[in-house]
Protein backbone atom coordinates (compact mmCIF):
# COMPACT_ATOMS: atom_id res chain seq x y z
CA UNK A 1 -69.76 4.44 112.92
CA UNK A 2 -65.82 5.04 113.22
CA UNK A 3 -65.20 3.24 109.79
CA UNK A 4 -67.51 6.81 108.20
CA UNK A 5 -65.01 9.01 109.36
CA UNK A 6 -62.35 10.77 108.10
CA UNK A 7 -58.78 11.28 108.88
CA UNK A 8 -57.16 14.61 109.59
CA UNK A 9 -53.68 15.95 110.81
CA UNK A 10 -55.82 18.51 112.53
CA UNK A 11 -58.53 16.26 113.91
CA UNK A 12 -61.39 17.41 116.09
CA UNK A 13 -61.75 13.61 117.73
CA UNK A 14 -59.82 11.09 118.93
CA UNK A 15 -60.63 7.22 118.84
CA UNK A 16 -60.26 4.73 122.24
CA UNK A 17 -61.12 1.16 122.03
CA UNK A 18 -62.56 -0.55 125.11
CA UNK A 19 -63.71 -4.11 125.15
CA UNK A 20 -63.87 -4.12 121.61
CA UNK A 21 -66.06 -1.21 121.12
CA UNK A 22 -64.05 2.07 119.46
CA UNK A 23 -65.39 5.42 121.24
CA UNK A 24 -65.12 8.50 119.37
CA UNK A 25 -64.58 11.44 121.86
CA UNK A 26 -64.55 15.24 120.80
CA UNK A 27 -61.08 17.27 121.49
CA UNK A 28 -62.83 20.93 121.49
CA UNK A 29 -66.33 22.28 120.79
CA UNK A 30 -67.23 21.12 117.21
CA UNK A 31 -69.58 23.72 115.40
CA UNK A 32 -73.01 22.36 113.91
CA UNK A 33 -72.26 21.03 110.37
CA UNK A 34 -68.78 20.81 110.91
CA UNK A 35 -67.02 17.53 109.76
CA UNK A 36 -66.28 15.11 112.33
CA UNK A 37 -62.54 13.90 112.31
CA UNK A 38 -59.97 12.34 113.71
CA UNK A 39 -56.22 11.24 113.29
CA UNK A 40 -55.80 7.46 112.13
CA UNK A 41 -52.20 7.45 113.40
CA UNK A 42 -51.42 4.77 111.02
CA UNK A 43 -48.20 2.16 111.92
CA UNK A 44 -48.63 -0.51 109.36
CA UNK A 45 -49.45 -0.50 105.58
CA UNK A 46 -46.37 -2.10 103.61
CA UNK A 47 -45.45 -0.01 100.97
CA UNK A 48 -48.56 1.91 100.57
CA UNK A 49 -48.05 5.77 101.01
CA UNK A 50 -51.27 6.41 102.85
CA UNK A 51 -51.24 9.71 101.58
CA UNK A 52 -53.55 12.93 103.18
CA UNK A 53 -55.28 15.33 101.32
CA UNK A 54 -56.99 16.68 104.27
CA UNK A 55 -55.77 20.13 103.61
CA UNK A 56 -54.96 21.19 107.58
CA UNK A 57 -51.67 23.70 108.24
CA UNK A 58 -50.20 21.27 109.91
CA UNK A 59 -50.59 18.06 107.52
CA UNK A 60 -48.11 15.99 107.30
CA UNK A 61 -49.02 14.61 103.64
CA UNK A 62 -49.22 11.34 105.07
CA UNK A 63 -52.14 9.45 107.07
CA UNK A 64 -49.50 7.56 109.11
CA UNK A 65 -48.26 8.07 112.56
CA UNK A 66 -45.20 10.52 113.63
CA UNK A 67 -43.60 7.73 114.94
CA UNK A 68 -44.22 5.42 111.76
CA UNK A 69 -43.36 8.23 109.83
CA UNK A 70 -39.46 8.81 111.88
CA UNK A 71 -39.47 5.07 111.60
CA UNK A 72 -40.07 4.79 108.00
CA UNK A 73 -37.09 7.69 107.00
CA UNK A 74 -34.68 5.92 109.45
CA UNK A 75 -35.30 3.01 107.20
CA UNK A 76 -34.82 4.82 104.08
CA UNK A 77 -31.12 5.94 105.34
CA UNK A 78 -30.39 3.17 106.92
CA UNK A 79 -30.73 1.16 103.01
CA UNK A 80 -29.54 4.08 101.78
CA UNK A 81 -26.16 3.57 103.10
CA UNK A 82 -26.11 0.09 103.15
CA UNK A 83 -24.72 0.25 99.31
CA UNK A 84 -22.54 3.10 99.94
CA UNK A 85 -20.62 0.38 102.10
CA UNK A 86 -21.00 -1.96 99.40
CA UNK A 87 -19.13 0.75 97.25
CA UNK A 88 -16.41 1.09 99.69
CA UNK A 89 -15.60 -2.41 99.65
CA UNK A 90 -15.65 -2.24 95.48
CA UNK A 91 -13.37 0.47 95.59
CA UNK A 92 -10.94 -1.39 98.16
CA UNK A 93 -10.97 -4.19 95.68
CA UNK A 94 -10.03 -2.12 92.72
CA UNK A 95 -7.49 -0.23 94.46
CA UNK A 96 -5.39 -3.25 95.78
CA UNK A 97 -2.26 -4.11 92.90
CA UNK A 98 -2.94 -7.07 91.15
CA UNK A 99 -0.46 -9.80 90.72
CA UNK A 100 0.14 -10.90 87.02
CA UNK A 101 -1.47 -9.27 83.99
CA UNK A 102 -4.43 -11.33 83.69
CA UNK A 103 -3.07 -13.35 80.80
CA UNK A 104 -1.72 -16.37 80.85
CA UNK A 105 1.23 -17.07 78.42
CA UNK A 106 2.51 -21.07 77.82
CA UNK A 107 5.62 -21.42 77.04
CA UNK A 108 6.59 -23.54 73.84
């Protein structure tokens, strides 16, 4: 039954598992008709965006976890800067004189 519902940054259920059997339980009073939900708190997924459309205040655009989600931008800056060092190390290169002109002359 837990595979029918959908996700929502503003979920009305929450999901346990127990011996292999996922329980559903309501957060607050859910009104007759009203769409059952819950957060999937996603952590894995590669490079798929996992992206919400569930249309809550407080969405966070994404179907995965606050935690995946700090983890994910931590990895974006931390490859972000990993060229920037590259750079530096370019630029240290270029910088440092150069012995000779490049060309070599024979002498006849």
């Amino acid at each position: 039954m837990a595979m029918f519902i959908n996700h929502s940054c503003a979920a009305n259920c929450e999901s346990s598992e127990e011996d292999g059997r996922v329980w559903i339980t309501a957060l607050r009073k859910i009104a007759p008709g009203e769409e059952i939900t819950y957060d999937y708190c996603l952590y894995d997924g590669g490079d798929d965006e996992a992206m919400c459309n569930c249309g809550a205040l407080s969405c966070r655009g994404t179907m995965y976890s606050k935690e995946e989600v700090r983890r994910r931008r931590a990895a974006v800056k931390k490859a972000l800067k990993k060229p920037a060092s590259l750079n530096k190390i370019a630029k240290k290169k270029r910088s440092q004189p150069q012995t000779g002109s490049g060309v070599k002359s024979a002498q006849i």
